[in-house]
PDB file of N, CA and C in Angstrom:
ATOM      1  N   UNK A   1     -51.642 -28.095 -30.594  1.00  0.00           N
ATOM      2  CA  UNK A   1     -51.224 -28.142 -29.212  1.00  0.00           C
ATOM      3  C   UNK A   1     -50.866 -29.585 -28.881  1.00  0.00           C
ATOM      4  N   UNK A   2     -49.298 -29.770 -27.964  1.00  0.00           N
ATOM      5  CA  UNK A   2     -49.269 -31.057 -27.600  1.00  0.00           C
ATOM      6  C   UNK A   2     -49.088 -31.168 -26.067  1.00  0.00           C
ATOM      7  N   UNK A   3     -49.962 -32.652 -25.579  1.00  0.00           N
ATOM      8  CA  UNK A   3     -49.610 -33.022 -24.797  1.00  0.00           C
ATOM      9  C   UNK A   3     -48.533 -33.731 -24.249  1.00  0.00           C
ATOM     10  N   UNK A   4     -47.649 -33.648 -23.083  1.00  0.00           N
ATOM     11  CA  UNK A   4     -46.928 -34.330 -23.163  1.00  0.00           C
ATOM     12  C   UNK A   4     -46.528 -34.700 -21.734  1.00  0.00           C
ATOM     13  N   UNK A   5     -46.493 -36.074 -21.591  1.00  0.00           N
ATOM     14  CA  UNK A   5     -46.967 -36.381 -20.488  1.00  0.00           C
ATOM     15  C   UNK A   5     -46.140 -37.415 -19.989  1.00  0.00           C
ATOM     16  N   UNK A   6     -45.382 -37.686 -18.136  1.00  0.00           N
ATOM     17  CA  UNK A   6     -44.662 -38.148 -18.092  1.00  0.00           C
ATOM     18  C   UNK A   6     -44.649 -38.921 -17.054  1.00  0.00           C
ATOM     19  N   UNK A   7     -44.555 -40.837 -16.673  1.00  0.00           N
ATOM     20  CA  UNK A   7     -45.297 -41.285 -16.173  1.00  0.00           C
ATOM     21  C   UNK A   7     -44.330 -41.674 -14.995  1.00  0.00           C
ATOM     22  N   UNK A   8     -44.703 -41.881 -13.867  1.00  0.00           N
ATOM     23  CA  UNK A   8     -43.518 -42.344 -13.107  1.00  0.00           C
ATOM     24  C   UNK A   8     -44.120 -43.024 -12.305  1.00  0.00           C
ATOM     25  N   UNK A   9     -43.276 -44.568 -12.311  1.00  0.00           N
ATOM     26  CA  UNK A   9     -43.836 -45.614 -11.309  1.00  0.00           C
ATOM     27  C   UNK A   9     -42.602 -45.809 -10.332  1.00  0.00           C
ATOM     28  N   UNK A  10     -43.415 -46.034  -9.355  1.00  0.00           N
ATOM     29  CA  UNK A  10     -42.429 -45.714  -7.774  1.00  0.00           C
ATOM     30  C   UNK A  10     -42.982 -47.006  -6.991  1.00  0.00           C
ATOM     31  N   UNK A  11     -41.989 -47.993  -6.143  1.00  0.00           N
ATOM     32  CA  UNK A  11     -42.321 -48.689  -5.416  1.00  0.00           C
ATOM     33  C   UNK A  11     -42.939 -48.394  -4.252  1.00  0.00           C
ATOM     34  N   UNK A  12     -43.759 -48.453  -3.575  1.00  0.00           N
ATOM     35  CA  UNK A  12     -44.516 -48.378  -2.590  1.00  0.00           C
ATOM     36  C   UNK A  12     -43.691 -47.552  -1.603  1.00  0.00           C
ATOM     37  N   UNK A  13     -42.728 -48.207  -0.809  1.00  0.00           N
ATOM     38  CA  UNK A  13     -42.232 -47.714   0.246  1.00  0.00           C
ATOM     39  C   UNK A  13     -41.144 -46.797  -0.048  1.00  0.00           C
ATOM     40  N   UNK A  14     -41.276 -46.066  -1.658  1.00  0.00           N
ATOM     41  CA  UNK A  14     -40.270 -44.998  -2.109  1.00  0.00           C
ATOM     42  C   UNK A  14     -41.481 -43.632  -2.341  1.00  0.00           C
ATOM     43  N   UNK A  15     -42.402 -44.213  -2.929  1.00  0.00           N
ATOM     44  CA  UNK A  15     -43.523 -43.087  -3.589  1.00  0.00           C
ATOM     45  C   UNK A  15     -43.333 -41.546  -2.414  1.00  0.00           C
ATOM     46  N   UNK A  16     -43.101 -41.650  -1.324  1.00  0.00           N
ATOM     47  CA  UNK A  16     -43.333 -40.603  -0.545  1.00  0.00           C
ATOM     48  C   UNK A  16     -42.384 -39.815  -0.688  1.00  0.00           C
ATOM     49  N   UNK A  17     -41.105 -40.433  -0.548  1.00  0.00           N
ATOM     50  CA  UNK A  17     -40.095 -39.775  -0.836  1.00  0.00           C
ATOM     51  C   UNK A  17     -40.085 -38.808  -2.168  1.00  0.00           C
ATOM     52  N   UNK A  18     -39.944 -39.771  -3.290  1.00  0.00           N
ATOM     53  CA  UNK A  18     -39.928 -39.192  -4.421  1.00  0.00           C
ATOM     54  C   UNK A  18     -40.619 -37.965  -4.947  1.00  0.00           C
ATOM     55  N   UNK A  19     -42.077 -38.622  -4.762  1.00  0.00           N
ATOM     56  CA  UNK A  19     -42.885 -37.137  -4.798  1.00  0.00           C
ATOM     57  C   UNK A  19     -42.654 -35.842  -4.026  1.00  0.00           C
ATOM     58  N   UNK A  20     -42.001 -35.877  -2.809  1.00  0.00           N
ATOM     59  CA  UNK A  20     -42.010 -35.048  -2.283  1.00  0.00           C
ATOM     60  C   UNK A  20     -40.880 -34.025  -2.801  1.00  0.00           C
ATOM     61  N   UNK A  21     -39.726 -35.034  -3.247  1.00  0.00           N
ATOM     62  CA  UNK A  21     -38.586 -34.154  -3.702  1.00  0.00           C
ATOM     63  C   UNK A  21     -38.936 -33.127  -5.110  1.00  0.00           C
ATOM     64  N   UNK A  22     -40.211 -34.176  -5.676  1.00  0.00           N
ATOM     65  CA  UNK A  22     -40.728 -33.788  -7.074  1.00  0.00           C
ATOM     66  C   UNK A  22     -41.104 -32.173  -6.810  1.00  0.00           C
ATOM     67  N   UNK A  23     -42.487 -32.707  -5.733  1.00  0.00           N
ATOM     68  CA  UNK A  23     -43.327 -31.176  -5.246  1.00  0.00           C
ATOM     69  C   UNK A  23     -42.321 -29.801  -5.024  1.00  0.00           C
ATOM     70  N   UNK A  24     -41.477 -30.543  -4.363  1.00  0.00           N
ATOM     71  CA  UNK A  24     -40.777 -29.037  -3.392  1.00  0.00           C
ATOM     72  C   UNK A  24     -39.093 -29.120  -4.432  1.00  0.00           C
ATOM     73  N   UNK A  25     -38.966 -29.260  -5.356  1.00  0.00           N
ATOM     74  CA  UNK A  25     -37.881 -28.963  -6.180  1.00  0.00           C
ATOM     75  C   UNK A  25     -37.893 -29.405  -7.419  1.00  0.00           C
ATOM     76  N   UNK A  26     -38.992 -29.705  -8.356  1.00  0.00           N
ATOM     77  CA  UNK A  26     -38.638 -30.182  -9.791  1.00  0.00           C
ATOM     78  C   UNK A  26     -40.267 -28.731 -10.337  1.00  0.00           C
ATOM     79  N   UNK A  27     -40.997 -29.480  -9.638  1.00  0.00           N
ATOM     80  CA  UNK A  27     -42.474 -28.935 -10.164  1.00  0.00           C
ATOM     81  C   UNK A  27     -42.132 -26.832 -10.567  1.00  0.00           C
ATOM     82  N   UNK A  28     -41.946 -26.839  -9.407  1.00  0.00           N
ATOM     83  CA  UNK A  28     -41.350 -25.551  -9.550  1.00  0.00           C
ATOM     84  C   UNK A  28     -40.639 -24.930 -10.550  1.00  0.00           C
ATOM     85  N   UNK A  29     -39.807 -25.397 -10.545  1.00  0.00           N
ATOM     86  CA  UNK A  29     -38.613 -25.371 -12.077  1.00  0.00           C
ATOM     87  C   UNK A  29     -39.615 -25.304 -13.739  1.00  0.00           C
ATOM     88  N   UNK A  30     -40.057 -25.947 -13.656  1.00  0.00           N
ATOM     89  CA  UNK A  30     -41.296 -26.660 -14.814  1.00  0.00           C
ATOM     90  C   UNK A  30     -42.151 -24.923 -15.023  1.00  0.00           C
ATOM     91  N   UNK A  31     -42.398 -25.349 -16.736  1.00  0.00           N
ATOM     92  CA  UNK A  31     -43.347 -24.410 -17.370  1.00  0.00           C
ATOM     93  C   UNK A  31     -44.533 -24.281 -16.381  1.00  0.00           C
ATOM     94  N   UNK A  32     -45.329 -22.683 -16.399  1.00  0.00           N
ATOM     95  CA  UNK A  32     -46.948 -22.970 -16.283  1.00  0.00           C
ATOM     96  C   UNK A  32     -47.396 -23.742 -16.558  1.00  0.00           C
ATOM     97  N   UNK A  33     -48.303 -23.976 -15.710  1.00  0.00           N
ATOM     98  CA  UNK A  33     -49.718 -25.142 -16.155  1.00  0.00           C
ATOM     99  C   UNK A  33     -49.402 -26.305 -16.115  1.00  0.00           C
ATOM    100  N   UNK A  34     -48.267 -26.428 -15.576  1.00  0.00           N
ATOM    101  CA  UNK A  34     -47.904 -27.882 -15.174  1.00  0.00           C
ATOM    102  C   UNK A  34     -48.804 -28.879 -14.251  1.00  0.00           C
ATOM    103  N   UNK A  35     -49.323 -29.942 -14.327  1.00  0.00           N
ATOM    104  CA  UNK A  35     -50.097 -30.893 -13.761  1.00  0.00           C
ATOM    105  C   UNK A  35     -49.530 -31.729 -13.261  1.00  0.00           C
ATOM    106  N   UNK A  36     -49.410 -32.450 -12.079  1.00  0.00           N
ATOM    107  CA  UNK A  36     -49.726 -34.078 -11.220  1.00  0.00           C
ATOM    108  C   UNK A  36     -50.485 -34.890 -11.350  1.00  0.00           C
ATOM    109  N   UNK A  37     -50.684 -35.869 -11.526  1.00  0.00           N
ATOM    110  CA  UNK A  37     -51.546 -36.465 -10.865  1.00  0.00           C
ATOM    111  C   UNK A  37     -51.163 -37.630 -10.653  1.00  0.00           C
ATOM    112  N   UNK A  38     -52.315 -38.044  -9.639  1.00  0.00           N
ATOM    113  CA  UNK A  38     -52.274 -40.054  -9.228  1.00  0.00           C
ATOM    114  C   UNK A  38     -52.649 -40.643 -10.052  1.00  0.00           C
ATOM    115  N   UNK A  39     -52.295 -41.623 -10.730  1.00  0.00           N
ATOM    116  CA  UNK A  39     -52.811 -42.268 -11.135  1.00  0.00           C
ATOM    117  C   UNK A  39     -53.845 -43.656 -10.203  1.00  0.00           C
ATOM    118  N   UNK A  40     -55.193 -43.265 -10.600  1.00  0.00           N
ATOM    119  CA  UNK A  40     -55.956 -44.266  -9.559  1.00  0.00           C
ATOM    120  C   UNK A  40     -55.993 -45.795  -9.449  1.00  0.00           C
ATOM    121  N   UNK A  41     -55.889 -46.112 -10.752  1.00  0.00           N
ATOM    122  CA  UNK A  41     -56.255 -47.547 -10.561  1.00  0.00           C
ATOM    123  C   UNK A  41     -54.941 -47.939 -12.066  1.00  0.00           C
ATOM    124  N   UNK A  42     -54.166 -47.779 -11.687  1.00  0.00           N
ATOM    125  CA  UNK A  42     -52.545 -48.133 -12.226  1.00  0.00           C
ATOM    126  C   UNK A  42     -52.718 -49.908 -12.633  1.00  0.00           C
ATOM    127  N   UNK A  43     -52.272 -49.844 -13.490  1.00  0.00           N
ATOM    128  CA  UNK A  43     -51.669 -52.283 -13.725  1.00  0.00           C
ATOM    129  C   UNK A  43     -50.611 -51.966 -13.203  1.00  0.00           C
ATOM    130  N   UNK A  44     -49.651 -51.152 -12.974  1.00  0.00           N
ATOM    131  CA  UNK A  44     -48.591 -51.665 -12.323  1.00  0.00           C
ATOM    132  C   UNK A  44     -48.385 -51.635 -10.811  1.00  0.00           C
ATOM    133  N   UNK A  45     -47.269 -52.524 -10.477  1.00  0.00           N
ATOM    134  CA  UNK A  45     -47.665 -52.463  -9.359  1.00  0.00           C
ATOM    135  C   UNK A  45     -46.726 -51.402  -8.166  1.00  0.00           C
ATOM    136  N   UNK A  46     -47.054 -50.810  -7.227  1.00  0.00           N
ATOM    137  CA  UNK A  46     -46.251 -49.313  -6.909  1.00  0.00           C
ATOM    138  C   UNK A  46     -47.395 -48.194  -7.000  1.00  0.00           C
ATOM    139  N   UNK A  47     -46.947 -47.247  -6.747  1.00  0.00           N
ATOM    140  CA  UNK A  47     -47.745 -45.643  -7.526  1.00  0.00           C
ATOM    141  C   UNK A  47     -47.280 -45.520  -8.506  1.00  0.00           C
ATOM    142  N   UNK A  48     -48.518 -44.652  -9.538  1.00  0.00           N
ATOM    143  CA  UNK A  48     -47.929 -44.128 -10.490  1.00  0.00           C
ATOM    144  C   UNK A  48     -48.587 -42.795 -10.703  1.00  0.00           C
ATOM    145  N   UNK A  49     -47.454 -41.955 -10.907  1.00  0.00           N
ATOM    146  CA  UNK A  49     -48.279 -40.666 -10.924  1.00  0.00           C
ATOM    147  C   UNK A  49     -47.674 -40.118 -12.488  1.00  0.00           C
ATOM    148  N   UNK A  50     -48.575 -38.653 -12.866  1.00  0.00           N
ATOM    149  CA  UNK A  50     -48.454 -38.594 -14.139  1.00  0.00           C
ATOM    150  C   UNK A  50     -47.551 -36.810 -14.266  1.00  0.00           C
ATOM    151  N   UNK A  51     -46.761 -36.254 -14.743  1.00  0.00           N
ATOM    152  CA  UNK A  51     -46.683 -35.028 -14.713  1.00  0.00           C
ATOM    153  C   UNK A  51     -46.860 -34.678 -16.047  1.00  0.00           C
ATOM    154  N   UNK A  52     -47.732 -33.800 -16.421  1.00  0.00           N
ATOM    155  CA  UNK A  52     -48.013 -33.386 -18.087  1.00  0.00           C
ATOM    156  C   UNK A  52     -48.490 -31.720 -18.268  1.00  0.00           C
ATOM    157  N   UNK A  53     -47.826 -31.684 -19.114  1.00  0.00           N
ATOM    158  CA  UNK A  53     -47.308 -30.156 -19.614  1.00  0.00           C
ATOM    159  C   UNK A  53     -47.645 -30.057 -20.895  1.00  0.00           C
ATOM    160  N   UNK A  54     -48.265 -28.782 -21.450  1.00  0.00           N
ATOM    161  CA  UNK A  54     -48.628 -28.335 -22.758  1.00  0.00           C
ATOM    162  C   UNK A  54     -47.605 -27.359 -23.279  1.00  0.00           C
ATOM    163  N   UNK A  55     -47.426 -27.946 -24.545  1.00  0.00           N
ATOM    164  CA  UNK A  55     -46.471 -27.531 -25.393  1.00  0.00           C
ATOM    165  C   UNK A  55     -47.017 -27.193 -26.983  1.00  0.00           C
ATOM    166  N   UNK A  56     -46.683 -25.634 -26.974  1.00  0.00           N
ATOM    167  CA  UNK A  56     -47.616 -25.535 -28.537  1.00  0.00           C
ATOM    168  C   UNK A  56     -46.825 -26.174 -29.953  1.00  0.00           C
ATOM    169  N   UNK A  57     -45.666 -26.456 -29.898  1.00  0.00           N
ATOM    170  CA  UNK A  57     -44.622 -27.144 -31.215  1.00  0.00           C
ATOM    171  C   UNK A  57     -44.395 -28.127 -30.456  1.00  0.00           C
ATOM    172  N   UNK A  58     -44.187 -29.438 -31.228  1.00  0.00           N
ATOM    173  CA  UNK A  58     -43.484 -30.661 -30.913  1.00  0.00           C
ATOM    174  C   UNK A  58     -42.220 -30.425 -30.625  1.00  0.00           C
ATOM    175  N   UNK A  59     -41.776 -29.548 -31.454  1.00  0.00           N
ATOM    176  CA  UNK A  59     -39.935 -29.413 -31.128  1.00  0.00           C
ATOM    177  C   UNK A  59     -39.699 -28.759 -29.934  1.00  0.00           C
ATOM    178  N   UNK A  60     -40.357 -28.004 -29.290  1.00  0.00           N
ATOM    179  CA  UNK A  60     -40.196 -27.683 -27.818  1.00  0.00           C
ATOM    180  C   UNK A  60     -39.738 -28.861 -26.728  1.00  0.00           C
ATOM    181  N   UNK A  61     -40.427 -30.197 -27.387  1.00  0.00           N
ATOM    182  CA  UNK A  61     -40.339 -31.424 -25.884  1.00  0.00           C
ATOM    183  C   UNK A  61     -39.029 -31.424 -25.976  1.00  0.00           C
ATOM    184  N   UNK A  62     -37.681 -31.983 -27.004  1.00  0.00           N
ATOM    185  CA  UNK A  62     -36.622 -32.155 -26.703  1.00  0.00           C
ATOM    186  C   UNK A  62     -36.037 -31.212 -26.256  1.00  0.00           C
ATOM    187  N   UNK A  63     -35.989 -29.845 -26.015  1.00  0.00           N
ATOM    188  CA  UNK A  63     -35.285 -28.607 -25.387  1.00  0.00           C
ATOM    189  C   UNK A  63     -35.822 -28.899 -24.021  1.00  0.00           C
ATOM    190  N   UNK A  64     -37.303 -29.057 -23.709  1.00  0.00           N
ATOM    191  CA  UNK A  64     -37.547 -29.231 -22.081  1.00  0.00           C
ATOM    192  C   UNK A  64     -36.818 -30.956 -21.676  1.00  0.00           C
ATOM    193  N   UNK A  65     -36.514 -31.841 -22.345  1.00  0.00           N
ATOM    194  CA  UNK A  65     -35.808 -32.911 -21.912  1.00  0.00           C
ATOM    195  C   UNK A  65     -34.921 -32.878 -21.672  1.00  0.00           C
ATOM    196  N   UNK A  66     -34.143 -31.997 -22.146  1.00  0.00           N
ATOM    197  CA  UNK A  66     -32.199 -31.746 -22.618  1.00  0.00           C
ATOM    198  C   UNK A  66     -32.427 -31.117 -20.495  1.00  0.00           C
ATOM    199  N   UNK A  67     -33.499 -29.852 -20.421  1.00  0.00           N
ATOM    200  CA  UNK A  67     -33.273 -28.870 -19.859  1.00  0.00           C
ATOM    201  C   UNK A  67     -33.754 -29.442 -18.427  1.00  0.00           C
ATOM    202  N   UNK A  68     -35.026 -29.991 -18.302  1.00  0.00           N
ATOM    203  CA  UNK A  68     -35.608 -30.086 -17.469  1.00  0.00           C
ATOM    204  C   UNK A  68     -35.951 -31.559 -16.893  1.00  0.00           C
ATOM    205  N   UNK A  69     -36.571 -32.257 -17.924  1.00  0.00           N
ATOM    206  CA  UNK A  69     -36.445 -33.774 -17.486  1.00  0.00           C
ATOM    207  C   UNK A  69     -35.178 -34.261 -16.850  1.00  0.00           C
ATOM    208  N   UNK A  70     -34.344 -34.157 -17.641  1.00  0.00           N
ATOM    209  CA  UNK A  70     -32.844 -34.941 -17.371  1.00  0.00           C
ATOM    210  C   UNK A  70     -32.429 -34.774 -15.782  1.00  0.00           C
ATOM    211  N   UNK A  71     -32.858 -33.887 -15.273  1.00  0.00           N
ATOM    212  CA  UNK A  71     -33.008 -33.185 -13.562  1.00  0.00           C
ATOM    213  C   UNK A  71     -33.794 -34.733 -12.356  1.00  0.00           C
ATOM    214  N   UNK A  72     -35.121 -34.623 -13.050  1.00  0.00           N
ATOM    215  CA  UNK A  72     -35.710 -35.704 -12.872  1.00  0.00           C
ATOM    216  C   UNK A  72     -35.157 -37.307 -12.472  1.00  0.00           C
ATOM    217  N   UNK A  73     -34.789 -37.227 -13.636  1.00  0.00           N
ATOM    218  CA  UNK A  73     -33.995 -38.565 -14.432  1.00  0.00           C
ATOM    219  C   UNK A  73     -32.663 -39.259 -12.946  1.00  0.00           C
ATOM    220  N   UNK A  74     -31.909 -37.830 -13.653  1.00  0.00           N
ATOM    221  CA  UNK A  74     -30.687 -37.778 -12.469  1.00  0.00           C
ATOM    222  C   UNK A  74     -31.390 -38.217 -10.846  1.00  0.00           C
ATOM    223  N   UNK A  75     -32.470 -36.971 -10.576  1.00  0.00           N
ATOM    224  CA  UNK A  75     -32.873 -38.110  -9.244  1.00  0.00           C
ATOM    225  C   UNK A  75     -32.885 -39.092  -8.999  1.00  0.00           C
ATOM    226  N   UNK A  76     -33.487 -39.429 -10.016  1.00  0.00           N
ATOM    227  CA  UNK A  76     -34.264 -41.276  -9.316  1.00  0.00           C
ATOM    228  C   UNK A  76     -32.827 -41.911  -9.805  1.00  0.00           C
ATOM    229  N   UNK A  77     -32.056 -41.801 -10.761  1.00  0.00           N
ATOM    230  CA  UNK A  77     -30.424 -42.276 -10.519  1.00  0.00           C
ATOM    231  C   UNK A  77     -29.881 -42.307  -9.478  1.00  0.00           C
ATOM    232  N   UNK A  78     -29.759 -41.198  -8.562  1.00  0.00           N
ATOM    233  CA  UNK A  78     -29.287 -41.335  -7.673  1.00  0.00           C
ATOM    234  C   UNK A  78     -29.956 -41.781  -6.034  1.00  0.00           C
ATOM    235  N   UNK A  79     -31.373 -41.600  -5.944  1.00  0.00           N
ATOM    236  CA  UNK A  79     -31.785 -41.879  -4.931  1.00  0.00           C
ATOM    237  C   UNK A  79     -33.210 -42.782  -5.359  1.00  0.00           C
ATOM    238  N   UNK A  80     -33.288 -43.493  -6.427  1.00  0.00           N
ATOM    239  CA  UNK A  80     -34.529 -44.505  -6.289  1.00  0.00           C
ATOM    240  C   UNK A  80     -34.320 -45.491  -7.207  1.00  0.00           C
ATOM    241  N   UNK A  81     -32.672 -46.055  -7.548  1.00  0.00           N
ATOM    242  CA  UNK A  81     -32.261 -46.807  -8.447  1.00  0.00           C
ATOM    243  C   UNK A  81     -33.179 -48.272  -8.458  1.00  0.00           C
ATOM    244  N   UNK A  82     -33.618 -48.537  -9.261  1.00  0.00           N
ATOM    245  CA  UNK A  82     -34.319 -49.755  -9.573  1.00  0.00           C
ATOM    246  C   UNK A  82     -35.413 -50.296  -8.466  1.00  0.00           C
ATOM    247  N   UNK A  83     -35.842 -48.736  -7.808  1.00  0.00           N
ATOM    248  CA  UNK A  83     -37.464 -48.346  -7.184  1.00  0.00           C
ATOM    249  C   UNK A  83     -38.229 -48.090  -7.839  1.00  0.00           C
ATOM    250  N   UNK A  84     -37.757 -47.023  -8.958  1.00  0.00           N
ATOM    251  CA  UNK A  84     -39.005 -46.274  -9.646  1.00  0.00           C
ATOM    252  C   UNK A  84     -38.399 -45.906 -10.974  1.00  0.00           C
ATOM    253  N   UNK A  85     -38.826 -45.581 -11.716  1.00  0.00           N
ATOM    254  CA  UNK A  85     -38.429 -45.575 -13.285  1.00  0.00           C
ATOM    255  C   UNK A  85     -39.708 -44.427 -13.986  1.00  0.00           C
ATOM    256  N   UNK A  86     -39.202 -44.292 -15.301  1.00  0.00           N
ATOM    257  CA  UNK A  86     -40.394 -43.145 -16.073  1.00  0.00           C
ATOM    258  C   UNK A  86     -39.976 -43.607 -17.498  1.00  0.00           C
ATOM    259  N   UNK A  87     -41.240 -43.149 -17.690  1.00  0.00           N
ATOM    260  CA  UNK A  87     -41.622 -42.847 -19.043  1.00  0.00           C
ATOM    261  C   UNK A  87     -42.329 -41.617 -19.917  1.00  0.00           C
ATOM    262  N   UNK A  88     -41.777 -41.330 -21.061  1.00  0.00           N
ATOM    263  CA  UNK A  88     -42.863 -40.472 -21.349  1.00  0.00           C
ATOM    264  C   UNK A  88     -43.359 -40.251 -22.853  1.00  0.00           C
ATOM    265  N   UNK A  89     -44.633 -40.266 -23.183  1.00  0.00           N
ATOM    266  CA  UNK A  89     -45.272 -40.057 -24.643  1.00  0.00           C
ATOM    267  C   UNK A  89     -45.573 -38.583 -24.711  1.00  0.00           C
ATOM    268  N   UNK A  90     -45.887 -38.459 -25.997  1.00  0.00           N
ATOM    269  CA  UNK A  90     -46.486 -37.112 -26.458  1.00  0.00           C
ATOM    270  C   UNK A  90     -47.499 -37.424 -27.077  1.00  0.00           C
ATOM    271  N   UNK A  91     -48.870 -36.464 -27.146  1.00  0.00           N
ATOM    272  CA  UNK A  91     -49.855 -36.799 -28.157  1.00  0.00           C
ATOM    273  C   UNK A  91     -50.050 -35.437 -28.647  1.00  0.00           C
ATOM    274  N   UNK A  92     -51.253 -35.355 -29.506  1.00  0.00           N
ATOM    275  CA  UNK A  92     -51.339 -34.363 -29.923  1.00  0.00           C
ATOM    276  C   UNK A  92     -52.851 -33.896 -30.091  1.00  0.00           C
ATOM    277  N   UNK A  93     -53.368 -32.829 -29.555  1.00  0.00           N
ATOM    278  CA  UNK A  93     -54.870 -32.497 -29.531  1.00  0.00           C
ATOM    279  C   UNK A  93     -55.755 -32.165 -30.898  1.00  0.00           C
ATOM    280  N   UNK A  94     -56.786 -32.770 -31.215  1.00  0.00           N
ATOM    281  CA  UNK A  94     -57.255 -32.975 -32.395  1.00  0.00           C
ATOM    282  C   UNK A  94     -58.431 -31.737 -32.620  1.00  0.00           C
TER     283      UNK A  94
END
């Protein structure tokens, strides 16, 4: 089973926005069992929140990136250009 998990740091006076567009039009879209969270005590500086999704094959993440991230992506392109940015790793449960 992998985790895979996707981090997004948002400048302060964007975080509300963003998330909200996240909640009420991305989250939805997204596999079951999809997760949020805050990140509490972040080094960077902004919010950072986490969205992470379980995936039983590794080769599944690039079909949900092609499909679903890139949605994401396109947002903050167009409405949080050089506010907020992402990242994302995969691990794998031992």
């Amino acid at each position: 089973m992998y985790l895979y998990n996707i981090s997004i740091i948002v400048e302060n006076e964007r975080h509300e926005s963003l998330i909200q567009w996240v909640r009420e039009n991305w989250l939805s879209t997204l596999p079951e069992g999809v997760k949020l969270l805050k990140m509490l005590d972040s080094p960077h500086e902004g919010q950072t929140y986490c969205v992470q999704l379980m995936f039983e094959y590794p080769s599944d993440i690039p079909n949900f990136q092609k499909e679903k991230l890139i949605l994401l992506q396109e947002y903050i392109a167009e409405n949080h250009l050089e506010k907020a940015f992402l990242f994302d790793s995969t691990m794998k449960y031992l």
